[in-house]
Protein backbone atom coordinates (compact mmCIF):
# COMPACT_ATOMS: atom_id res chain seq x y z
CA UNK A 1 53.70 106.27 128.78
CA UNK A 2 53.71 105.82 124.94
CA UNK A 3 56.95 107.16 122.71
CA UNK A 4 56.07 108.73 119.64
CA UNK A 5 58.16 107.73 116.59
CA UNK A 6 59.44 110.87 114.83
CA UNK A 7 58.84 110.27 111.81
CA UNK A 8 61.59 111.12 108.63
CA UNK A 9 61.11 113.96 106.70
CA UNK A 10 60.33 113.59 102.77
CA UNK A 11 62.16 115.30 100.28
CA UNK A 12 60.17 117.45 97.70
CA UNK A 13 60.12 119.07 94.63
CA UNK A 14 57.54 122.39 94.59
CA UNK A 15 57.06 123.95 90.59
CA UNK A 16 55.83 127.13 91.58
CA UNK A 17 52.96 128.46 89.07
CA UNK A 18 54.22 130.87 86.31
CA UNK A 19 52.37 133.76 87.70
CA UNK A 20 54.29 133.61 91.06
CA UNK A 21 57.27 133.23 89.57
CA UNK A 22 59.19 137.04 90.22
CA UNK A 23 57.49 136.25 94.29
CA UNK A 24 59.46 133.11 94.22
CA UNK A 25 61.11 133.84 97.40
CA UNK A 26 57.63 134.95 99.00
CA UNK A 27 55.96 131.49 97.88
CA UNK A 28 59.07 129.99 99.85
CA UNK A 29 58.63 131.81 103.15
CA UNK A 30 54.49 130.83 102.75
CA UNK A 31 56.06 127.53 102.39
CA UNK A 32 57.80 126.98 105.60
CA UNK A 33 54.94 128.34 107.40
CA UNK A 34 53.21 125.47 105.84
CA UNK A 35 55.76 123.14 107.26
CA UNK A 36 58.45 122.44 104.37
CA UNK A 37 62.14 122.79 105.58
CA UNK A 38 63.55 124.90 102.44
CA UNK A 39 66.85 123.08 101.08
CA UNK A 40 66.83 125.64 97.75
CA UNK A 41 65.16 128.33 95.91
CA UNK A 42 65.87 127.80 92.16
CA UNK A 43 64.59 131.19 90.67
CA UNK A 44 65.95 129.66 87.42
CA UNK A 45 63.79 126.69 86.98
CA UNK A 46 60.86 128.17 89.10
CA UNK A 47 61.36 125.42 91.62
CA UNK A 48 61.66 124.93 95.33
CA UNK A 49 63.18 122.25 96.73
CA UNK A 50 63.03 120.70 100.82
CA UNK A 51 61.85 118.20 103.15
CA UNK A 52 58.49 118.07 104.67
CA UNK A 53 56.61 115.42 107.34
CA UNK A 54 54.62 113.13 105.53
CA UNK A 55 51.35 114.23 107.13
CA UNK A 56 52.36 118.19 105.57
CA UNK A 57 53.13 117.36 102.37
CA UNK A 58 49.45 117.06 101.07
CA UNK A 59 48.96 120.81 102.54
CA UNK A 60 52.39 122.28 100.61
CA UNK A 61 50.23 122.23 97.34
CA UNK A 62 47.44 124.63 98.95
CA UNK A 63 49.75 127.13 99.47
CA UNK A 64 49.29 130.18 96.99
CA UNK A 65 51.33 130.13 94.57
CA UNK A 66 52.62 126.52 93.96
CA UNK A 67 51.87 124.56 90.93
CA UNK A 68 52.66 120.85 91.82
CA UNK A 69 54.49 119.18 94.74
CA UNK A 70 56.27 116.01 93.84
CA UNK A 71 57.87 114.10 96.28
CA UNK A 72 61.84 112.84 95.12
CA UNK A 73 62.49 109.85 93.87
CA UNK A 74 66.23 108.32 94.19
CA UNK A 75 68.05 105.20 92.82
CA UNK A 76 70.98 103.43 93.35
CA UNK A 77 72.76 101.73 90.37
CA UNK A 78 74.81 99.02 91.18
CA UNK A 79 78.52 98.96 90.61
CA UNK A 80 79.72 98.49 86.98
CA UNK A 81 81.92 95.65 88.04
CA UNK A 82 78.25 93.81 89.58
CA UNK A 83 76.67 91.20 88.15
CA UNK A 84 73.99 92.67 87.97
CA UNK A 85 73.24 95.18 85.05
């Protein structure tokens, strides 16, 4: 019998399209249908932001009403006592 590795979730950023913007919330719920794990609604900024499988993430940007799906970057500085700067 073969174990399947889970594999981790990736953080995303959805811009939801200007049109779609007052059915922000709706776009959302369409979204985790579609497989994202909602972290935040951001009616402010007109973004959505959650965690998806890799193998979803290419369908979040069908969904009606989203603009662009990035996936989040991060960084780590080092300490401002390091050597390295």
């Amino acid at each position: 019998m073969s174990k399947q590795r889970k594999q981790a979730k990736q953080d995303v950023i959805i811009s939801v399209s200007d049109q779609h913007l007052k059915k922000i919330r709706e776009v959302a719920k369409r979204l985790r249908k579609a497989g994202l794990e909602v972290k935040d609604v951001l009616e402010a900024t007109g973004t959505i932001t959650g965690s998806a499988a890799p193998g979803k993430i290419n369908d979040l940007s069908s969904v009606s009403g989203v603009a662009a799906v990035e996936r989040s970057r991060s960084y780590q500085l080092a300490p401002p006592e390091s050597d390295v700067q």
